[in-house]
Protein backbone atom coordinates (compact mmCIF):
# COMPACT_ATOMS: atom_id res chain seq x y z
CA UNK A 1 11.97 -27.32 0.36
CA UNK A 2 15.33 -27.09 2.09
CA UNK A 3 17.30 -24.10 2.96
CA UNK A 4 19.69 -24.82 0.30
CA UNK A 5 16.69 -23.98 -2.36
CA UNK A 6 14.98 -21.15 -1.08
CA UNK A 7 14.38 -18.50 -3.86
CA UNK A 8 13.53 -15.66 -1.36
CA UNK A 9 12.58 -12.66 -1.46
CA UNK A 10 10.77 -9.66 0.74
CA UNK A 11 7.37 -8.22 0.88
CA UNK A 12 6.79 -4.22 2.49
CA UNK A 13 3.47 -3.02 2.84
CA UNK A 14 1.76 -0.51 5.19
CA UNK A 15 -1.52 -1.65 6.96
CA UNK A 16 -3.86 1.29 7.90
CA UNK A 17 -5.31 1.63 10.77
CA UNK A 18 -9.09 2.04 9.01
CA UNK A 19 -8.65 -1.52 8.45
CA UNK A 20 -9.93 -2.90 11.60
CA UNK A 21 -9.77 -6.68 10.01
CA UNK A 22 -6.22 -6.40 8.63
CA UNK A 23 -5.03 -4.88 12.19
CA UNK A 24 -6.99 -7.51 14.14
CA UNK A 25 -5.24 -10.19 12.33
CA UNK A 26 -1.74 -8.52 12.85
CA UNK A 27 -1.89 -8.38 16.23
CA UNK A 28 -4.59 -11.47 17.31
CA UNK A 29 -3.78 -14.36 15.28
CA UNK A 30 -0.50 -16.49 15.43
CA UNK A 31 -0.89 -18.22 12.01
CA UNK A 32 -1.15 -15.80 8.82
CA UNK A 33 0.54 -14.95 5.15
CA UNK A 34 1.48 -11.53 6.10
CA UNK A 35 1.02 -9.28 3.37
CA UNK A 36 -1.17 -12.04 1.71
CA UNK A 37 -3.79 -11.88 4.48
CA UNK A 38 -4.59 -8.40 4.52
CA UNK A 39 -7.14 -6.82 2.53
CA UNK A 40 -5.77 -2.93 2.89
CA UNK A 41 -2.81 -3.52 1.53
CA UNK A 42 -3.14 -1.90 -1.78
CA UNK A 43 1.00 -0.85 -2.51
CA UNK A 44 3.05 -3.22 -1.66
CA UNK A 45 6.83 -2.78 -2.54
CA UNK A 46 8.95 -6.06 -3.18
CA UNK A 47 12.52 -7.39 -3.50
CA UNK A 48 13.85 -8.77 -6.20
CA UNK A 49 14.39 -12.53 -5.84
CA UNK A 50 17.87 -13.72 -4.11
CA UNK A 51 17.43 -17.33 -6.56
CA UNK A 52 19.06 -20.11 -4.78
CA UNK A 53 21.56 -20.90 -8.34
CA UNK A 54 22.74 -17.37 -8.18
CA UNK A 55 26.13 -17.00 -6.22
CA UNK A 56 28.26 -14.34 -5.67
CA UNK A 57 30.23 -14.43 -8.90
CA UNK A 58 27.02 -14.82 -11.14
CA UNK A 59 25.30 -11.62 -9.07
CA UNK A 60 28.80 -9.30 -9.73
CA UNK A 61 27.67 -9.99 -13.26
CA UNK A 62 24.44 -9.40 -13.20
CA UNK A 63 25.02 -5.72 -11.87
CA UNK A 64 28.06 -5.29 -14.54
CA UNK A 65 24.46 -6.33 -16.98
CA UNK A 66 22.17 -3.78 -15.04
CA UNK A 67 20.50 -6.66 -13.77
CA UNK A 68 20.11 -7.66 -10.16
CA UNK A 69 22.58 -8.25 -7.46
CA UNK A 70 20.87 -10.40 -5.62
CA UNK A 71 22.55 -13.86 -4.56
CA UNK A 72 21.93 -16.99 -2.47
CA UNK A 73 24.58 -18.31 0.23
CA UNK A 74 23.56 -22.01 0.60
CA UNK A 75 22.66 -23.45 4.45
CA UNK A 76 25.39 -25.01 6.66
CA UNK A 77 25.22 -27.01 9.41
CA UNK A 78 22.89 -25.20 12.07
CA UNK A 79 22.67 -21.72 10.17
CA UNK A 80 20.25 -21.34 7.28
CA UNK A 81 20.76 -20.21 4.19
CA UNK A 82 21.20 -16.53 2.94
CA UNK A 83 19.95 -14.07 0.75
CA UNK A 84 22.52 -11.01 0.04
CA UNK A 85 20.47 -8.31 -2.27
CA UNK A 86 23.32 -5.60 -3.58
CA UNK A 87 22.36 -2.54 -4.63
CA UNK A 88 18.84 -3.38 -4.48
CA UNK A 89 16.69 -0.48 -6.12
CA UNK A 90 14.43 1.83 -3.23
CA UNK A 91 10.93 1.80 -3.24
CA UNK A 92 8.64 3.60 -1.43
CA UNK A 93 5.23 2.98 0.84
CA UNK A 94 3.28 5.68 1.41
CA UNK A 95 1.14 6.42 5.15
CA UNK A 96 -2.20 8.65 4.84
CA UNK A 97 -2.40 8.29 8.71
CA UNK A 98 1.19 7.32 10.49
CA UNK A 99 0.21 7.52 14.06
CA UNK A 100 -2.16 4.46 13.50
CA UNK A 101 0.10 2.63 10.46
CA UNK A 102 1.82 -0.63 11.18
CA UNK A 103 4.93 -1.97 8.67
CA UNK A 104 4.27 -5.60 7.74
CA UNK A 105 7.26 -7.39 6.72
CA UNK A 106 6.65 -10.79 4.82
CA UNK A 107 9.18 -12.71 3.55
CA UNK A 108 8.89 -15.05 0.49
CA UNK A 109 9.74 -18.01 -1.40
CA UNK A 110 9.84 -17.41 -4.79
CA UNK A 111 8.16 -20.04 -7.83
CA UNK A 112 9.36 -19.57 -11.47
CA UNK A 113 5.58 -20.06 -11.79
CA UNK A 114 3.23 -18.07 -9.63
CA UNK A 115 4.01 -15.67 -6.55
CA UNK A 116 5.81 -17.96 -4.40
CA UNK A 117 4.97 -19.06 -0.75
CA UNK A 118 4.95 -16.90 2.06
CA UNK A 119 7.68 -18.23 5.23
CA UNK A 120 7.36 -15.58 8.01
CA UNK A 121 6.54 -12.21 8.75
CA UNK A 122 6.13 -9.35 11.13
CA UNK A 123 4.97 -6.24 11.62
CA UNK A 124 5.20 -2.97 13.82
CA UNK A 125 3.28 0.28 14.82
CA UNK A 126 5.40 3.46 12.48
CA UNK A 127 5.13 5.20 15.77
CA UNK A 128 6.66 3.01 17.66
CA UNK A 129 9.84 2.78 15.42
CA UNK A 130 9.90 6.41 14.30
CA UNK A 131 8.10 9.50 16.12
CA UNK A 132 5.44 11.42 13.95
CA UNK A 133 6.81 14.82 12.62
CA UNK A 134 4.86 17.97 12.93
CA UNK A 135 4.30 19.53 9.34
CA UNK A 136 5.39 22.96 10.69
CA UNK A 137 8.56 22.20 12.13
CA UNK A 138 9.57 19.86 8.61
CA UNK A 139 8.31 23.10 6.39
CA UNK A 140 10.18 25.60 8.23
CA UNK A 141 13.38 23.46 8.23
CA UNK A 142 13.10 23.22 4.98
CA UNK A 143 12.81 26.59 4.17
CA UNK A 144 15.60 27.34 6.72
CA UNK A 145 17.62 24.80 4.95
CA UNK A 146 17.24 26.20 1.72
CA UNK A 147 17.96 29.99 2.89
CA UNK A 148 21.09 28.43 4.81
CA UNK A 149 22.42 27.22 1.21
CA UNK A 150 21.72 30.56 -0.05
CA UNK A 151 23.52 32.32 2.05
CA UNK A 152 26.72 30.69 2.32
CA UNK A 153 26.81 30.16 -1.90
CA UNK A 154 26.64 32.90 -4.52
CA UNK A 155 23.78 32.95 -6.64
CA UNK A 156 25.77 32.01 -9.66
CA UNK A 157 27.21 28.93 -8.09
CA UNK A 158 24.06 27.22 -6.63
CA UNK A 159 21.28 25.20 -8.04
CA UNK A 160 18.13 23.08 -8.39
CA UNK A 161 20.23 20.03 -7.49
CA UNK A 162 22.11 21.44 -4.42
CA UNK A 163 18.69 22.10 -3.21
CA UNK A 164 17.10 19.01 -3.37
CA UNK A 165 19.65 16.69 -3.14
CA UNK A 166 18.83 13.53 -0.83
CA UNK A 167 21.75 13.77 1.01
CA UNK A 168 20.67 17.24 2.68
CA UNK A 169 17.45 16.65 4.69
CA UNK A 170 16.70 18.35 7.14
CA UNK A 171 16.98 17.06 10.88
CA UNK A 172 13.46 16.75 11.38
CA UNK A 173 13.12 14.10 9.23
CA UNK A 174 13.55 10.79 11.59
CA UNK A 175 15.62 7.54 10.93
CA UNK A 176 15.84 4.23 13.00
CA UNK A 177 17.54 0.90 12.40
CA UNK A 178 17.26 -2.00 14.77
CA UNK A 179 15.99 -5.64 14.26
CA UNK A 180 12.10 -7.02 14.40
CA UNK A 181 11.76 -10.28 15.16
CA UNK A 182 9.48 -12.63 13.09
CA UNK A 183 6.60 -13.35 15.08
CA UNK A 184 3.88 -15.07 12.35
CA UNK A 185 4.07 -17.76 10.20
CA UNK A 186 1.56 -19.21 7.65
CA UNK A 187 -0.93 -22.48 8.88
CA UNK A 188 0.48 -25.66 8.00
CA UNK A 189 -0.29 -26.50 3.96
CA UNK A 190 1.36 -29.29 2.19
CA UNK A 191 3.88 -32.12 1.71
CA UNK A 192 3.84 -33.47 4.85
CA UNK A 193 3.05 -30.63 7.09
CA UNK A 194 5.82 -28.37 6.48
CA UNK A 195 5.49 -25.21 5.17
CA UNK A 196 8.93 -23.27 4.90
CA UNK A 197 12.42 -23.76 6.12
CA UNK A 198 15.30 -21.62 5.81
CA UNK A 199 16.69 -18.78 4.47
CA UNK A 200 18.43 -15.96 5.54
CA UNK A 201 17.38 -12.53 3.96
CA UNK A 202 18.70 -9.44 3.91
CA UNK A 203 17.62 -6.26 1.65
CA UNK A 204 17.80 -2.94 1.61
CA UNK A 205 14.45 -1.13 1.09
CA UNK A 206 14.27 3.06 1.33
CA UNK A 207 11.36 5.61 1.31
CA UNK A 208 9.65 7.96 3.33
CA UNK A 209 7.45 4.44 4.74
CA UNK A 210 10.65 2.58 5.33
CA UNK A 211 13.77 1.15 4.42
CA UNK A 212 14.43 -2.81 5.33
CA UNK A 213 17.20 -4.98 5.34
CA UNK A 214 16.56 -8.20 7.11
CA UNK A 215 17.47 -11.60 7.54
CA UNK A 216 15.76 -14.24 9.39
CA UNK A 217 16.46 -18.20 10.02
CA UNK A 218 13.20 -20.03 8.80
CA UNK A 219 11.97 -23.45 10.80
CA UNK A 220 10.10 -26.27 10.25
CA UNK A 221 6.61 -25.10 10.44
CA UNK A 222 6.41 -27.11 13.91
CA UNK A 223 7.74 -24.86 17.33
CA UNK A 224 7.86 -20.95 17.24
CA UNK A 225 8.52 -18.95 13.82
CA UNK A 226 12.57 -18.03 15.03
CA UNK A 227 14.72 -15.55 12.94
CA UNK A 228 15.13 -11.42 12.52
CA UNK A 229 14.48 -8.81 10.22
CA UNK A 230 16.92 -6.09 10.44
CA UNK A 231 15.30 -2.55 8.92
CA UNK A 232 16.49 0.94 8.48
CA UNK A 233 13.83 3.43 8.01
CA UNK A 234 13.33 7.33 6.95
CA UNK A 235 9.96 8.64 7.68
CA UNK A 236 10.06 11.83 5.17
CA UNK A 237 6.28 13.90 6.08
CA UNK A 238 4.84 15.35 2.94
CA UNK A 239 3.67 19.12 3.27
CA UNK A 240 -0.03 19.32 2.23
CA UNK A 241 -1.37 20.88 -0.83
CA UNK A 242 -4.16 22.88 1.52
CA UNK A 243 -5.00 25.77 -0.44
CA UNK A 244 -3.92 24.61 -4.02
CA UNK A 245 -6.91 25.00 -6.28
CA UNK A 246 -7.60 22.09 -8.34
CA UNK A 247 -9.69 21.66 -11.59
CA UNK A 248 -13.06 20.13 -10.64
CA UNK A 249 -14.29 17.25 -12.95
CA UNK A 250 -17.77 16.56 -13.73
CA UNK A 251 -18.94 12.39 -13.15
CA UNK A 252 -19.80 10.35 -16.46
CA UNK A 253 -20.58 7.24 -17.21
CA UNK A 254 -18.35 5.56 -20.48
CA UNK A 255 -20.92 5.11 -22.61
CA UNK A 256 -23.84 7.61 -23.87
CA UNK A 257 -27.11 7.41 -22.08
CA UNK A 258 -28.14 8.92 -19.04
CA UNK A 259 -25.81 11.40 -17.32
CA UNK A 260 -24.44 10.36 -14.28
CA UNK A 261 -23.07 13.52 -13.63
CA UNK A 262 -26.22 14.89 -13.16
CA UNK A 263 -27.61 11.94 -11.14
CA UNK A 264 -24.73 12.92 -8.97
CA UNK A 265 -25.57 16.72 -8.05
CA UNK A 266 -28.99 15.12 -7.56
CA UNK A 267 -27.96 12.73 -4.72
CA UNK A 268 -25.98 15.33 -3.10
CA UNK A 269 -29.13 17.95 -2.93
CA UNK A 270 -31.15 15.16 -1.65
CA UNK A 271 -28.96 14.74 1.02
CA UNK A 272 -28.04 18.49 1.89
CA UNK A 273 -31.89 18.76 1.98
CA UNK A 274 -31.82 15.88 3.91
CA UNK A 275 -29.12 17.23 6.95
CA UNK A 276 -31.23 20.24 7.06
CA UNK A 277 -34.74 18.26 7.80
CA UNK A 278 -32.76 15.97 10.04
CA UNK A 279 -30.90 15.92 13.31
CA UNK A 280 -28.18 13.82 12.97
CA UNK A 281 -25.04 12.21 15.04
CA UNK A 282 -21.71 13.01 14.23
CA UNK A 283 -21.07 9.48 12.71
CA UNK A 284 -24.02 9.41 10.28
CA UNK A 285 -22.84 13.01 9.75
CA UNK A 286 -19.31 11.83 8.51
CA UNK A 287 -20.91 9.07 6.55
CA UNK A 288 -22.73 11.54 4.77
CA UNK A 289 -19.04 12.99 4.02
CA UNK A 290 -17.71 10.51 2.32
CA UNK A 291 -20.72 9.73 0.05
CA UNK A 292 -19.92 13.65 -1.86
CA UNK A 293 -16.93 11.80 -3.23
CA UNK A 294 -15.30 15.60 -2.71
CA UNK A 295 -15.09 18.83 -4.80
CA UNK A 296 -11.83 18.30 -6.94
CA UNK A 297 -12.98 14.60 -8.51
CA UNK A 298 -10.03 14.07 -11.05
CA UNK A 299 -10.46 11.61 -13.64
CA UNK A 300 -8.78 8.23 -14.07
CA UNK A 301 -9.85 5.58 -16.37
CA UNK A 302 -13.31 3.82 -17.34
CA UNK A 303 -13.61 -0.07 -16.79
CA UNK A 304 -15.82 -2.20 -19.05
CA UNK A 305 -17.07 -5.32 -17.42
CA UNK A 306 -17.03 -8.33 -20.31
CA UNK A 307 -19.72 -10.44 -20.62
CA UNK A 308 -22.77 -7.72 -19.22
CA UNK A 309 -21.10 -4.36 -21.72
CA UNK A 310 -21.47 -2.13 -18.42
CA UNK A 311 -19.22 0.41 -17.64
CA UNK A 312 -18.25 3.07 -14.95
CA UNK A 313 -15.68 5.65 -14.91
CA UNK A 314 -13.15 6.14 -11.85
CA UNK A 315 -12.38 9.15 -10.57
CA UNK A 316 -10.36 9.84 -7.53
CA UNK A 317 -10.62 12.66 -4.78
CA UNK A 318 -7.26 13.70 -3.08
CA UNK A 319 -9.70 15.76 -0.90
CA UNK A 320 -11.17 13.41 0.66
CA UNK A 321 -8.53 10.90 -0.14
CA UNK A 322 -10.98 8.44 -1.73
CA UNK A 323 -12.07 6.86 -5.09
CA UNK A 324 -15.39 7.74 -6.42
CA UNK A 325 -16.91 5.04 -9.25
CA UNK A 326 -19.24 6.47 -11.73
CA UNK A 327 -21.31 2.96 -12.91
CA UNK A 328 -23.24 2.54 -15.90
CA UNK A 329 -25.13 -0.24 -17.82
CA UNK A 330 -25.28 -0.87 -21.44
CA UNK A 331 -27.05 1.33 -24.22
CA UNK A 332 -29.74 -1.74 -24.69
CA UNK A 333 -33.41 -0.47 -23.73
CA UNK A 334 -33.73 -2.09 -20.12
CA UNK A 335 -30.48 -1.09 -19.11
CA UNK A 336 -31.55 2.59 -20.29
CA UNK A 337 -34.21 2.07 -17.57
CA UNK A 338 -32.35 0.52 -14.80
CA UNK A 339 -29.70 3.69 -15.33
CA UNK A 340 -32.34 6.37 -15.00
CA UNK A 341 -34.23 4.49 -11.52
CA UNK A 342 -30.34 3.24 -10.34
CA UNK A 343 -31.30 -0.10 -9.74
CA UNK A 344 -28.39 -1.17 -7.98
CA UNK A 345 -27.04 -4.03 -6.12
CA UNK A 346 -25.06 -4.16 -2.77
CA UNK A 347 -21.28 -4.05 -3.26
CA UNK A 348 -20.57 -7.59 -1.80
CA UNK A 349 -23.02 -10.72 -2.65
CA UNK A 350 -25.65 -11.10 0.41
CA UNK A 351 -25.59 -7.85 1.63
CA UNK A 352 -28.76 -5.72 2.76
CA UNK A 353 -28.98 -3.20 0.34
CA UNK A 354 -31.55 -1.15 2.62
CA UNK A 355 -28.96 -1.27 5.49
CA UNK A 356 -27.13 2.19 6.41
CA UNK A 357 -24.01 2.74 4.44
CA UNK A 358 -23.71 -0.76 2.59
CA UNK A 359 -21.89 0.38 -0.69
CA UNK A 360 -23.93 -0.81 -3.84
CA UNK A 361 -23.28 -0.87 -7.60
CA UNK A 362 -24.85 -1.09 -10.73
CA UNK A 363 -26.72 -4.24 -11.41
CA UNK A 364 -24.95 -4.67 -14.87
CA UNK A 365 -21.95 -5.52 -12.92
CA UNK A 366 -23.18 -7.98 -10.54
């Protein structure tokens, strides 16, 4: 690749800090695919693709065809290439826990066949770009916002849209710009050892997680990863629902047989009975937590695995901010039996299924 043909684009994704692997390879290890290396990463928001035979002239009429603005400025001599996105569409990353959330910032180059090939990336504690905001104060500024517009409009002039409109947040909602410099790149692959050189990207990317608009010089894959992304970011907090009462689901399996449901209440008597028997330490205590999947389990879909006919039911818990699976084999006789005893198998091939809090599933789906 040269700069000259770089189709790229930009990957935004939020890395939790539950996810002790993904963080440890953010912050310990030199040579990684961003986005691509990290397990947690479950919404990821990307940029449309800046192609390299798309100049200015083609992207103004692209946008007159409600298509994408993006374009591609080709390399010069000692500057790399660039990627302009214009009125690039916002997307949005949400953060269960900001004050240990890091922003990873990946930038792509795109294949008219498969997902492309990471160049660089980057990434960034949330708290060290934007301060956390206390629920309180963004509730009551809401509210004070709200009674503000009230006041000084007549009750026949205002409406729904005044009152929500983007434009009037309230102060307590925090914004930064500034530029990250890439600090990762991906090991060296293929065609002679070099793995990405240039473009320049920029994009603009909003939400309550973070807005970006970047460019960066890509290298040869030898020396340090050189080059910038340039972001501007709202963090918008989300009052919680605390309080809201929610219609409570009972688990079952997708196909008729034994009720998993009442497996379910089962397991969680055995192991009430079993914290009142047992003196236990705070950590096996919030292990125990998590394994009642919550009170307000709201349906999803069901999932039928081809070649065994198994099939479980997901559920999620906003609760406990988890997904429960309900598994369950097929109606033929010995998967009747291995239903009612819960043969199961551990969650990832060579685990110890008697181990402590390895997560197991239903042996039709191994």
């Amino acid at each position: 690749m040269t700069g000259s043909g770089t189709d790229a684009y930009l990957l935004v994704a939020v890395a939790e800090g539950r996810w002790t692997e993904d963080i440890k390879i953010l912050t310990k290890e030199e040579y990684h695919d961003g986005v691509l290396s990290l397990q947690g990463c479950a919404h990821v928001g990307r940029s449309s693709t800046a192609w390299s035979n798309v100049d200015e002239r083609k992207a103004a009429q692209n946008l007159k065809n409600d298509k994408s603005g993006a374009y591609h400025i080709p390399s010069t001599w000692g500057k790399g290439g660039q990627a302009i996105f214009q009125e690039e569409p916002p997307f949005y990353l949400y953060v269960q826990e900001p004050s240990d959330a890091r922003l990873v910032f990946t930038v792509m180059d795109d294949d008219i066949v498969g997902d492309g090939d990471p160049i660089g990336s980057t990434s960034k504690k949330l708290v060290d770009l934007i301060p956390s905001v206390n629920e309180k104060d963004l509730v009551n500024a809401l509210k004070d916002q709200v009674l503000s517009q009230l006041r000084s409009s007549s009750s026949s002039s205002i409406n729904e849209d005044d009152l929500v409109d983007s434009v009037n947040v309230p102060n307590v909602i925090q914004d930064w710009s500034g530029d990250l410099k890439l600090t990762n790149k991906p090991w060296k692959k293929d065609k002679g050892g070099q793995v990405a050189t240039g473009a320049m990207i920029g994009a603009m990317v909003a939400g309550p997680a973070g807005a970006a608009a970047g460019g960066f010089l890509a290298n040869m894959y030898e020396g340090q990863v050189r080059g910038r992304v340039s972001v501007n970011l709202r963090y918008i907090p989300i009052p919680s629902k605390s309080g809201v009462k929610r219609e409570t689901y009972k688990a079952k399996g997708g196909l008729p047989g034994v009720s998993w449901g009442d497996l379910y209440d089962r397991h969680i008597l055995e192991l009430q009975q079993q914290s009142t028997n047992e003196v236990q330490s705070e950590e096996q205590q919030q292990l125990q937590d998590l394994r009642l999947g919550g009170s307000d389990l709201e349906f999803c879909f069901f999932v039928s695995h081809d070649e065994t006919g198994c099939s479980c039911a997901v559920y999620r818990s906003l609760e406990k901010r988890m997904i429960a699976i309900s598994f369950r084999g097929t109606c033929t006789p010995i998967d009747l039996v291995t239903d009612a005893s819960i043969v199961q198998d551990a969650w990832v091939e060579g685990e110890d299924v008697t181990k402590e809090g390895v997560m197991k599933i239903h042996s039709g789906f191994r």
